[in-house]
PDB file of N, CA and C in Angstrom:
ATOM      1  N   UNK A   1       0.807  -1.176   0.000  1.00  0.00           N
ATOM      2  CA  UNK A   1       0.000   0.000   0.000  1.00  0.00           C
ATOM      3  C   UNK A   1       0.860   1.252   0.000  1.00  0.00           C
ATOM      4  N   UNK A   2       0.513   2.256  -0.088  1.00  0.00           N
ATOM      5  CA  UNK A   2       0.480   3.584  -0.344  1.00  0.00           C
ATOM      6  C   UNK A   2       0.083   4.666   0.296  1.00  0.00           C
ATOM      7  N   UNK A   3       1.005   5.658   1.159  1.00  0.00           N
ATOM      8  CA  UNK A   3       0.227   6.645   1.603  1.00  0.00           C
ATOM      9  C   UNK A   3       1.111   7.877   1.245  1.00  0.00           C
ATOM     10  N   UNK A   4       0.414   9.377   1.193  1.00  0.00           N
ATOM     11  CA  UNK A   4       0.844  10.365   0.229  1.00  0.00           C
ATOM     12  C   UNK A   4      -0.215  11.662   1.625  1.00  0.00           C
ATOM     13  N   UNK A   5       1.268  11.986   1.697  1.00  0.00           N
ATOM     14  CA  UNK A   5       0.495  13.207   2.648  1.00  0.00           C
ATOM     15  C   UNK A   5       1.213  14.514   2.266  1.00  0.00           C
ATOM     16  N   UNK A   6       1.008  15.785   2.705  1.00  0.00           N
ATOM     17  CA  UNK A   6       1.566  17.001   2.822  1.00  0.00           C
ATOM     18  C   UNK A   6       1.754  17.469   4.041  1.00  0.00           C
ATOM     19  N   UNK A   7       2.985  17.435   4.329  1.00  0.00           N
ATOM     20  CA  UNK A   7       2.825  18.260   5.776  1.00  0.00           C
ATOM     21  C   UNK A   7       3.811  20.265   4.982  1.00  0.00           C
ATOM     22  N   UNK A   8       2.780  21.193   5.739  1.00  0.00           N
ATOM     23  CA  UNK A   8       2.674  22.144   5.142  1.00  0.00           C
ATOM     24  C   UNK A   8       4.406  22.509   5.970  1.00  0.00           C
ATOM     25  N   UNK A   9       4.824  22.116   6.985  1.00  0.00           N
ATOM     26  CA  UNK A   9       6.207  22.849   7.597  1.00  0.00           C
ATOM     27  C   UNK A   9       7.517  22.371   6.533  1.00  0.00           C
ATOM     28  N   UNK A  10       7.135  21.049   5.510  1.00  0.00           N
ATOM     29  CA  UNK A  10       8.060  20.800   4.467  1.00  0.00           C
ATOM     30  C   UNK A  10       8.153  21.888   3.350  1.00  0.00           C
ATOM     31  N   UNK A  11       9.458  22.651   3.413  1.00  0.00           N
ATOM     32  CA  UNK A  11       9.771  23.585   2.285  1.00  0.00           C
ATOM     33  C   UNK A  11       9.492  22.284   0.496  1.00  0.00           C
ATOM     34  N   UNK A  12       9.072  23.333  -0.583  1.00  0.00           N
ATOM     35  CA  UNK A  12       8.810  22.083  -1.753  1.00  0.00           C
ATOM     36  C   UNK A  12      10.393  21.963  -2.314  1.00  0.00           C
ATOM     37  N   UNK A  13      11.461  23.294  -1.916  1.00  0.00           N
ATOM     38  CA  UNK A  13      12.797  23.037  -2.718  1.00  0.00           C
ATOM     39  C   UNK A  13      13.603  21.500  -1.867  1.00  0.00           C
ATOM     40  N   UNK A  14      12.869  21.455  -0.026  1.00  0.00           N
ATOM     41  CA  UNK A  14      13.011  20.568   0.736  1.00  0.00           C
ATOM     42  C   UNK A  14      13.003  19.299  -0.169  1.00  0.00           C
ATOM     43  N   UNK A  15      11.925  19.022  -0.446  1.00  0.00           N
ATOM     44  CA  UNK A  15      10.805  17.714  -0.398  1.00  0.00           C
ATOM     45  C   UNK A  15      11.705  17.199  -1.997  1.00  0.00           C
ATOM     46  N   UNK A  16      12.086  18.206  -2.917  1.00  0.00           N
ATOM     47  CA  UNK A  16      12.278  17.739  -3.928  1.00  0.00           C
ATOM     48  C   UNK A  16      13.573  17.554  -3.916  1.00  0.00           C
ATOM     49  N   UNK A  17      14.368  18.185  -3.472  1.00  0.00           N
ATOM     50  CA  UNK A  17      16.090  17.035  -2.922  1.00  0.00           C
ATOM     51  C   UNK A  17      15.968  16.487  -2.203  1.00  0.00           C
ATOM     52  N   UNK A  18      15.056  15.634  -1.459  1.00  0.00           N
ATOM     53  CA  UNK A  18      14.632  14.672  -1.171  1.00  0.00           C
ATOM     54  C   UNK A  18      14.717  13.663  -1.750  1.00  0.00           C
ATOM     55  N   UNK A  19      13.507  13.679  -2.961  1.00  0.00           N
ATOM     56  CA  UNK A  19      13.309  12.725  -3.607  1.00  0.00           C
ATOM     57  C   UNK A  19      14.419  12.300  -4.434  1.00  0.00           C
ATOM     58  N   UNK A  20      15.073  13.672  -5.254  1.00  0.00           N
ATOM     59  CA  UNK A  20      16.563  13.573  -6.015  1.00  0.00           C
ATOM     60  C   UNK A  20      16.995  12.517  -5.310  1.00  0.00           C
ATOM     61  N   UNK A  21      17.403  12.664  -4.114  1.00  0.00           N
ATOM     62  CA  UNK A  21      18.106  12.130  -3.452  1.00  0.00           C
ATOM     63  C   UNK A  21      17.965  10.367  -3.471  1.00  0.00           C
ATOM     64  N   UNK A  22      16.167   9.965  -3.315  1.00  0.00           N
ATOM     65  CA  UNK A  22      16.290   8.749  -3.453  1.00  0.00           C
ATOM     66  C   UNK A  22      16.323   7.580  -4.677  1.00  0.00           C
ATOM     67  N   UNK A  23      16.046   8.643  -5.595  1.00  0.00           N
ATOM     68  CA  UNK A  23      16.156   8.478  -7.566  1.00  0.00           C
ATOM     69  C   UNK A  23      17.836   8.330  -7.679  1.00  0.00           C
ATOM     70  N   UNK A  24      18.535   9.268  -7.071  1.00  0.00           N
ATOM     71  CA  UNK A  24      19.756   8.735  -7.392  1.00  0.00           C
ATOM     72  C   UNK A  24      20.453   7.885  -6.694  1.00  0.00           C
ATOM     73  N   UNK A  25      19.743   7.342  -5.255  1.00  0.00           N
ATOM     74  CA  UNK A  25      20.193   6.361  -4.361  1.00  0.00           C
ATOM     75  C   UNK A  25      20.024   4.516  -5.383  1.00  0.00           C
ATOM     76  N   UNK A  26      18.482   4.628  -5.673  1.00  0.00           N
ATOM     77  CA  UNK A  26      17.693   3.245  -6.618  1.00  0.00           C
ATOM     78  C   UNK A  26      18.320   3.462  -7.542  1.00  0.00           C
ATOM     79  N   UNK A  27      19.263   4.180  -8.386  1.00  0.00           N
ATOM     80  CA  UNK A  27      19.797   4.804  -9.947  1.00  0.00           C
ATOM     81  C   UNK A  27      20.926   3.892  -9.586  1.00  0.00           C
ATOM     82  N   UNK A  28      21.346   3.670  -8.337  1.00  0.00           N
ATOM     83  CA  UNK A  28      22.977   2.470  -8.364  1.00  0.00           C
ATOM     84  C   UNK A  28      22.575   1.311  -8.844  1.00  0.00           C
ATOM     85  N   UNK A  29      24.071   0.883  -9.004  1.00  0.00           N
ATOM     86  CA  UNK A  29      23.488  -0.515  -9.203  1.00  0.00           C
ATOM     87  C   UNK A  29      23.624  -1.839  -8.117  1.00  0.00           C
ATOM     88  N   UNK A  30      22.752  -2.565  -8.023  1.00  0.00           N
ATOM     89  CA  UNK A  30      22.198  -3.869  -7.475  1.00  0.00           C
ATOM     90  C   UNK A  30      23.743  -3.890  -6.476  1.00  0.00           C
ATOM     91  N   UNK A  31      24.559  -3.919  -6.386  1.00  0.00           N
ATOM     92  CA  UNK A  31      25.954  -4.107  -5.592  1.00  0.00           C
ATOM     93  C   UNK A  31      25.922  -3.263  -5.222  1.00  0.00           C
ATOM     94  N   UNK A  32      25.804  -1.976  -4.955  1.00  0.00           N
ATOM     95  CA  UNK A  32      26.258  -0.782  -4.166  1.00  0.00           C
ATOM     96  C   UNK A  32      25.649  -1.040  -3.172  1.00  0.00           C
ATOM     97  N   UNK A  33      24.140  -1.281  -3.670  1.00  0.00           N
ATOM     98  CA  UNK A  33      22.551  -1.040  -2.722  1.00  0.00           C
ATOM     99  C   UNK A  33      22.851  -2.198  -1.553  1.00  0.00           C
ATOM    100  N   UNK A  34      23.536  -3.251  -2.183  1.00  0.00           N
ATOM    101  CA  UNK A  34      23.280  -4.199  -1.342  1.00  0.00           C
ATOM    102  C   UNK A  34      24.641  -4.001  -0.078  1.00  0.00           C
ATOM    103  N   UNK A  35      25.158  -3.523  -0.068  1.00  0.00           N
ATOM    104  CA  UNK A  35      25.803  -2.630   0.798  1.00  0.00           C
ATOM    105  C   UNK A  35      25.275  -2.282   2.237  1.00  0.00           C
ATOM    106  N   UNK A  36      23.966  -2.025   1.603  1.00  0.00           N
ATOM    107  CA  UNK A  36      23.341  -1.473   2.681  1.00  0.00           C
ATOM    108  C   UNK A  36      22.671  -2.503   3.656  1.00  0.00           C
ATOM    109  N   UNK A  37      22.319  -3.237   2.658  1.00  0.00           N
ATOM    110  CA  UNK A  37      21.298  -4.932   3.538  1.00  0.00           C
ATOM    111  C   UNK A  37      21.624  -5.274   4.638  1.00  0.00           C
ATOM    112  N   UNK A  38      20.494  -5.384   5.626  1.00  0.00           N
ATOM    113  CA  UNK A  38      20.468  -5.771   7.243  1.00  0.00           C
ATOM    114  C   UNK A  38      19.956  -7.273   7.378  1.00  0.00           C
ATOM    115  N   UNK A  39      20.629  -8.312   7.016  1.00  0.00           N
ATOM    116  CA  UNK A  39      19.089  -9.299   6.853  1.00  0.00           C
ATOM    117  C   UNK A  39      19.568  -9.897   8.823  1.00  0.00           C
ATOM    118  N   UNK A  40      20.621  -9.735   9.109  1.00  0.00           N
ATOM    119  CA  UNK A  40      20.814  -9.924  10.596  1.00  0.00           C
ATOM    120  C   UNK A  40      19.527  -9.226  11.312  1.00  0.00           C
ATOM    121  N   UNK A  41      19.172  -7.917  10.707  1.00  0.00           N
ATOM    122  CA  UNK A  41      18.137  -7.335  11.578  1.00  0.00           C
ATOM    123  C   UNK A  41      16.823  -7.479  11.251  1.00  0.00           C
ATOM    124  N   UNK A  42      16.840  -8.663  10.469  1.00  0.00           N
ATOM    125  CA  UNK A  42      15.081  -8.715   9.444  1.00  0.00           C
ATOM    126  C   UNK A  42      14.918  -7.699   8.614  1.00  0.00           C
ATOM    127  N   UNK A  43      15.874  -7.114   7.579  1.00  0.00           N
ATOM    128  CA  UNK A  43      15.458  -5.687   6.619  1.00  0.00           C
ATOM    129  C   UNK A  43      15.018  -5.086   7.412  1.00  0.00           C
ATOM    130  N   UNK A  44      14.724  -4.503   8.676  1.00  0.00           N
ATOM    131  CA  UNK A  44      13.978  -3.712   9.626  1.00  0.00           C
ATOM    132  C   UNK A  44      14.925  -2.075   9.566  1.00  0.00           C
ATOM    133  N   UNK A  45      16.622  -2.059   9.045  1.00  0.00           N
ATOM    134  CA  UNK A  45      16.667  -1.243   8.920  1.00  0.00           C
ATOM    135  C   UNK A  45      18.035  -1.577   7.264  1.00  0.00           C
ATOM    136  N   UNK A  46      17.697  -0.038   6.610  1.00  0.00           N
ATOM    137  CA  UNK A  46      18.668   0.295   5.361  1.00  0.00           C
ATOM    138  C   UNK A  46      17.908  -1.092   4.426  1.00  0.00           C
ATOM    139  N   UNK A  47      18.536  -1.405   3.360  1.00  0.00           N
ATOM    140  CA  UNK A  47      17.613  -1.963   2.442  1.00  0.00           C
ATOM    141  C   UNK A  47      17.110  -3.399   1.874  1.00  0.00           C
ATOM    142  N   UNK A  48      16.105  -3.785   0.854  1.00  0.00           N
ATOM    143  CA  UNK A  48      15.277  -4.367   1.577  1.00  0.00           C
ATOM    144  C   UNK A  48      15.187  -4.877  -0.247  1.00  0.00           C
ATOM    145  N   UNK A  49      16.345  -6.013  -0.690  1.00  0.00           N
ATOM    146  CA  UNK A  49      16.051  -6.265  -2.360  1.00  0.00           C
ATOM    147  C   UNK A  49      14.948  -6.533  -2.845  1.00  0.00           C
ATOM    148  N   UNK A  50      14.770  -6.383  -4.079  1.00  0.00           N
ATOM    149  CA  UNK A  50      13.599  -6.960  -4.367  1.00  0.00           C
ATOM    150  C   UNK A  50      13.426  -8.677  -4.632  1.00  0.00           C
ATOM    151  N   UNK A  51      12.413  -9.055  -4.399  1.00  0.00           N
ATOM    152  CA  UNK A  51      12.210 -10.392  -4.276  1.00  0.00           C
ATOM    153  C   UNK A  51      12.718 -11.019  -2.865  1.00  0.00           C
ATOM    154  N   UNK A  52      12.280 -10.441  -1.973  1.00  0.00           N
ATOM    155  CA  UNK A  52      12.885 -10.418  -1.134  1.00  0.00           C
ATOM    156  C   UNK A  52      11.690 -11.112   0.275  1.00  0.00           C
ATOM    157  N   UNK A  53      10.359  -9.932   0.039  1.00  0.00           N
ATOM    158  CA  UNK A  53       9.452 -10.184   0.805  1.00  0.00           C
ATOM    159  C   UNK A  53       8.326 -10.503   0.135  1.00  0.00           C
ATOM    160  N   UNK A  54       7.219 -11.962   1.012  1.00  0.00           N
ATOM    161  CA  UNK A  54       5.676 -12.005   0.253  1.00  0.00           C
ATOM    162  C   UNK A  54       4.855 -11.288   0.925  1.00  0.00           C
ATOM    163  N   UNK A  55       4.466 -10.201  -0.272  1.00  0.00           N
ATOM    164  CA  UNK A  55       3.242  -9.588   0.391  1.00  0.00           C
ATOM    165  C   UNK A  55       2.052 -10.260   1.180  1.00  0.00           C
ATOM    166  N   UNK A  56       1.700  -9.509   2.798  1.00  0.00           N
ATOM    167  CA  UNK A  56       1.176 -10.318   3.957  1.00  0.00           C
ATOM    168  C   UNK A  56      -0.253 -11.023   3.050  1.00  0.00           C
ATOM    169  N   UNK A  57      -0.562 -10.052   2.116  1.00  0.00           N
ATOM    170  CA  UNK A  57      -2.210 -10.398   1.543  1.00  0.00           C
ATOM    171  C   UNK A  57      -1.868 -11.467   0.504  1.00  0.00           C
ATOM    172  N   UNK A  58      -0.748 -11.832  -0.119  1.00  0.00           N
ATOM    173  CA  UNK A  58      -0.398 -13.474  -0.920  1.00  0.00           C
ATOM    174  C   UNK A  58      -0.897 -14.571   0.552  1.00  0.00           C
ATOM    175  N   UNK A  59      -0.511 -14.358   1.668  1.00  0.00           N
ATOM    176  CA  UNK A  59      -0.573 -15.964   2.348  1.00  0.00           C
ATOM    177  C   UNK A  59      -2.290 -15.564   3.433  1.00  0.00           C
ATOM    178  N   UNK A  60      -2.709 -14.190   3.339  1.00  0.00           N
ATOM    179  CA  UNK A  60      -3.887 -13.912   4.625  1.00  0.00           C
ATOM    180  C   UNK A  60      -4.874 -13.901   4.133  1.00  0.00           C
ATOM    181  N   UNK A  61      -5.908 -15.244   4.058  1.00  0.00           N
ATOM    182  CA  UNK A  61      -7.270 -14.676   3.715  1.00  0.00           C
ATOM    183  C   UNK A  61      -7.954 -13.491   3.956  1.00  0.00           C
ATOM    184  N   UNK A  62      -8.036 -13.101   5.126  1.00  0.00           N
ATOM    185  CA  UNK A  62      -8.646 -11.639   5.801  1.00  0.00           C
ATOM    186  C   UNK A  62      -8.331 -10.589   4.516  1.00  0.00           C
ATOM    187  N   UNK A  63      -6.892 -10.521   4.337  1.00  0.00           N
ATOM    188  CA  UNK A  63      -6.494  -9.637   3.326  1.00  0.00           C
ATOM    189  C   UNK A  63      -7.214  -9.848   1.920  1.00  0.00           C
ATOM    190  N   UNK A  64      -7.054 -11.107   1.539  1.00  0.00           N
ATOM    191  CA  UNK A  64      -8.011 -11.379   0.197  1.00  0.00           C
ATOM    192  C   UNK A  64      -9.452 -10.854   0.107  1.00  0.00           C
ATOM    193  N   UNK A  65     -10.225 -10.942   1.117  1.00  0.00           N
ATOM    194  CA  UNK A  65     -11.039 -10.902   1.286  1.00  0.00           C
ATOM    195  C   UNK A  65     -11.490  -9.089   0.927  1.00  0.00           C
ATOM    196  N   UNK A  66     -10.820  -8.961   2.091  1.00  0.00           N
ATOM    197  CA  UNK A  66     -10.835  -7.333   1.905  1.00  0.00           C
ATOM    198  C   UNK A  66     -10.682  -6.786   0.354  1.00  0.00           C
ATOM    199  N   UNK A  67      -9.800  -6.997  -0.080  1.00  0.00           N
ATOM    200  CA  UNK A  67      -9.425  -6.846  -1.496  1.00  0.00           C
ATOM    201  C   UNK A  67     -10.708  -7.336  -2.273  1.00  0.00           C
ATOM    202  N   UNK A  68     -11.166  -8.363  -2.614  1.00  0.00           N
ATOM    203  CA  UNK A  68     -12.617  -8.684  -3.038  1.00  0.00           C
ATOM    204  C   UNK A  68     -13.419  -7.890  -2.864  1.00  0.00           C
ATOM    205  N   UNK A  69     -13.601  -7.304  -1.806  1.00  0.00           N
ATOM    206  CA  UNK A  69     -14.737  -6.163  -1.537  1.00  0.00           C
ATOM    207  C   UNK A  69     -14.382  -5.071  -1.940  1.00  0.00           C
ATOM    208  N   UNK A  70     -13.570  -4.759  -2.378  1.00  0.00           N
ATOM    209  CA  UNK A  70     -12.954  -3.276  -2.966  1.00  0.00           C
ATOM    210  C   UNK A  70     -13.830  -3.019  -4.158  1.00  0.00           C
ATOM    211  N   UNK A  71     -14.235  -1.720  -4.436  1.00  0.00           N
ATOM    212  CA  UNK A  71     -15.459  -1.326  -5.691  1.00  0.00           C
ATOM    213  C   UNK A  71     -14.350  -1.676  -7.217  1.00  0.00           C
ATOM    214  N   UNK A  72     -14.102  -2.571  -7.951  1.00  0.00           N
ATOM    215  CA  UNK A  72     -14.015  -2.677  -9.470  1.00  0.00           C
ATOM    216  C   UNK A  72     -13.063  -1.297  -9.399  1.00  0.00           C
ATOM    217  N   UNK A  73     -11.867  -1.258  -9.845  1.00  0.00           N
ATOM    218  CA  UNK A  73     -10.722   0.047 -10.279  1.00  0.00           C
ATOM    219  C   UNK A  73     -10.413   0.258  -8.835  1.00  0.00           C
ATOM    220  N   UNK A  74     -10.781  -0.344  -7.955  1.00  0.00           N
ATOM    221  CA  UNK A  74      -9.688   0.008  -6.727  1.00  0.00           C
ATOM    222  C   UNK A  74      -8.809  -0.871  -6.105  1.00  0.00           C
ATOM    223  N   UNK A  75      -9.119  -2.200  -6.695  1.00  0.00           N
ATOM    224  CA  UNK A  75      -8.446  -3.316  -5.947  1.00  0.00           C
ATOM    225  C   UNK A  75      -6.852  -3.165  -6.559  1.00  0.00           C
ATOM    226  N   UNK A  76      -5.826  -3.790  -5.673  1.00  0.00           N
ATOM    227  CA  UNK A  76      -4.610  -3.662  -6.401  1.00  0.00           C
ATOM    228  C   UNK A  76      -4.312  -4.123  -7.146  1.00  0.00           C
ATOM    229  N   UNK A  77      -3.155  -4.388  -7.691  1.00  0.00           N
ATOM    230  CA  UNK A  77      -2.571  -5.587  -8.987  1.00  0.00           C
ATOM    231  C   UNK A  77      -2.497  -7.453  -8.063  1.00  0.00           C
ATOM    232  N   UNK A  78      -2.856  -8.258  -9.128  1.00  0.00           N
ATOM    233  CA  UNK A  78      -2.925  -9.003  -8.576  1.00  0.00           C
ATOM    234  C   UNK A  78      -1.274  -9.435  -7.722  1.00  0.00           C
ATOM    235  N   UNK A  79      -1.516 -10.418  -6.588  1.00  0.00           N
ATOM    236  CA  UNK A  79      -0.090 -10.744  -5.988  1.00  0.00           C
ATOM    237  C   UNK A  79       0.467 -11.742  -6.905  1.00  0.00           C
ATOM    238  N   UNK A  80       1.160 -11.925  -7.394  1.00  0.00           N
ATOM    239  CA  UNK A  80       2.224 -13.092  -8.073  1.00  0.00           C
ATOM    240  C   UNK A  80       3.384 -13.768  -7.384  1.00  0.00           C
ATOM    241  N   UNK A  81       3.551 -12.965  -6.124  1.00  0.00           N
ATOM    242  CA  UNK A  81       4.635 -13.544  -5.572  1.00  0.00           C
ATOM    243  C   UNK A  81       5.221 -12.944  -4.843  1.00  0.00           C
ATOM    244  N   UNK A  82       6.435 -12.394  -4.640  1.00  0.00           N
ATOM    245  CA  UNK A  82       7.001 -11.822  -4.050  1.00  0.00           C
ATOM    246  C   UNK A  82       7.271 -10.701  -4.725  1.00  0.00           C
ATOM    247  N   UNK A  83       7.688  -9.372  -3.756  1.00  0.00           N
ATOM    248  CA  UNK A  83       7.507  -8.044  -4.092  1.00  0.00           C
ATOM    249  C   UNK A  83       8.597  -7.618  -4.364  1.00  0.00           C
ATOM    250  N   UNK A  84       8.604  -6.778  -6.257  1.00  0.00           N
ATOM    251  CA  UNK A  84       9.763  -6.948  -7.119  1.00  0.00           C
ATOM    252  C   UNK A  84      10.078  -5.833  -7.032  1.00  0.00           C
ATOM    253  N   UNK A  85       9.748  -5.034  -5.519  1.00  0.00           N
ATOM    254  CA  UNK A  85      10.616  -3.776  -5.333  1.00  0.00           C
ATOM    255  C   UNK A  85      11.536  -3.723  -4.760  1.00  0.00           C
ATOM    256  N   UNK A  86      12.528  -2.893  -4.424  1.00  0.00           N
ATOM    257  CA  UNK A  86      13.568  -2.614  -3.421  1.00  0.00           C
ATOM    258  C   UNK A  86      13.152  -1.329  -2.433  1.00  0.00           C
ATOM    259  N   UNK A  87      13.354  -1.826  -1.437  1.00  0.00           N
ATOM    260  CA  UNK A  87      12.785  -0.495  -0.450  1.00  0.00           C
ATOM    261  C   UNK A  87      14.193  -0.366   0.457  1.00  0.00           C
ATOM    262  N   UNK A  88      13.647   0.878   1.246  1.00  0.00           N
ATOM    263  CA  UNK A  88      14.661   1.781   2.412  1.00  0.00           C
ATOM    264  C   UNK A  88      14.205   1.474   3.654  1.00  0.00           C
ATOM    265  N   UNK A  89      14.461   1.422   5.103  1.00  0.00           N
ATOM    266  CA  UNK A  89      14.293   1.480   5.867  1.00  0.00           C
ATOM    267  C   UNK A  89      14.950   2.247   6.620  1.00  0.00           C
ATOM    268  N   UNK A  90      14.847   3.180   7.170  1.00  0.00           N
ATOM    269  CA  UNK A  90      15.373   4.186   8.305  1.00  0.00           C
ATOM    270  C   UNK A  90      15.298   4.672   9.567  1.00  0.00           C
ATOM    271  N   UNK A  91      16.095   4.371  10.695  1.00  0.00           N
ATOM    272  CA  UNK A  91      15.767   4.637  11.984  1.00  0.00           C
ATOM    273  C   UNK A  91      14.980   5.797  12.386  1.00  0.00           C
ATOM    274  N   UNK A  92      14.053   5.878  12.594  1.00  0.00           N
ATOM    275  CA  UNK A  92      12.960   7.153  13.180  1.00  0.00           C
ATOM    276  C   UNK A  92      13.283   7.726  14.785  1.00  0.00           C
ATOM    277  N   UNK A  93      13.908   8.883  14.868  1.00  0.00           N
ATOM    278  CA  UNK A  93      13.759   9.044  16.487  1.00  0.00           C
ATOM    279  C   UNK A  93      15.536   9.507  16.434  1.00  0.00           C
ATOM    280  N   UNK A  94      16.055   9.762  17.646  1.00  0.00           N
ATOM    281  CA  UNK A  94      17.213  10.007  17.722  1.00  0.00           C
ATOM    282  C   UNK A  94      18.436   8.877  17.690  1.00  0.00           C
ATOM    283  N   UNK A  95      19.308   9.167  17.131  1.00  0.00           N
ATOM    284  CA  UNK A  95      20.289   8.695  16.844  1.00  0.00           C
ATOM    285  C   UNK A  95      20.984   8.045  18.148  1.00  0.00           C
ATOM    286  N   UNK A  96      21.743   6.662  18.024  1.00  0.00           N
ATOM    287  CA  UNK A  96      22.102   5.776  18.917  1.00  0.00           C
ATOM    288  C   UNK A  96      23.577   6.420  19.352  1.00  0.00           C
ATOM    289  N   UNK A  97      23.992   6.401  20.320  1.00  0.00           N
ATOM    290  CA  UNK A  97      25.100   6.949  20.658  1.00  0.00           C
ATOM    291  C   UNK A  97      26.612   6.449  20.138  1.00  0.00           C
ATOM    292  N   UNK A  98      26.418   4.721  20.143  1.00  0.00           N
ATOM    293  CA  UNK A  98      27.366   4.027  19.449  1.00  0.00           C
ATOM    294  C   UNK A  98      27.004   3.601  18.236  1.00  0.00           C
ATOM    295  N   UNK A  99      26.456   4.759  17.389  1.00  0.00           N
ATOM    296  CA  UNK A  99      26.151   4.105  16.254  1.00  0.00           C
ATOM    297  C   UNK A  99      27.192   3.675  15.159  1.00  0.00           C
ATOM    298  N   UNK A 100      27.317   3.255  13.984  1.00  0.00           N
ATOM    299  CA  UNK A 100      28.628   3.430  13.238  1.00  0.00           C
ATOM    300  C   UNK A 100      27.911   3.548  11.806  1.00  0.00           C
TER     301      UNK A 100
END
């Protein structure tokens, strides 16, 4: 899923070297990124290959279900398998003292 908010205290010159930022992070290639991989910590933090995780709604009826009831043009793409993205994960909150 997907969520898309505005918080109005984000400057837009902010928000958009931001994003630069993560277009040219996914723009490496497959070896750099994996650099980053935590699988000691469950992908819970830095990154997360693709094919990596099954989306919870491939193995949860509840989830199927839900999805079924969605009105025609809202349900998602169907699941095929595992999810052929690469994601980020980042510590939220203040920084660890011995971090490295």
């Amino acid at each position: 899923g997907m969520v898309i908010l505005r918080d109005s205290r984000v400057k837009t010159a902010d928000h958009e070297a931001f994003l630069d930022m993560l277009e040219l992070y996914f723009d490496q290639d497959d070896a750099a990124k994996k650099l980053d991989e935590r699988p000691d910590l469950h992908y819970q933090v830095g990154t997360t290959p693709e094919l990596t995780e099954v989306p919870v709604c491939k193995t949860s009826p509840d989830c199927a279900r839900l999805i079924q009831e969605l009105p025609p043009g809202n349900e998602p793409a169907p699941i095929a398998g595992a999810d052929p993205k690469w994601r980020f994960f980042w510590r939220i909150g203040d920084r660890p003292t011995g971090s490295q």
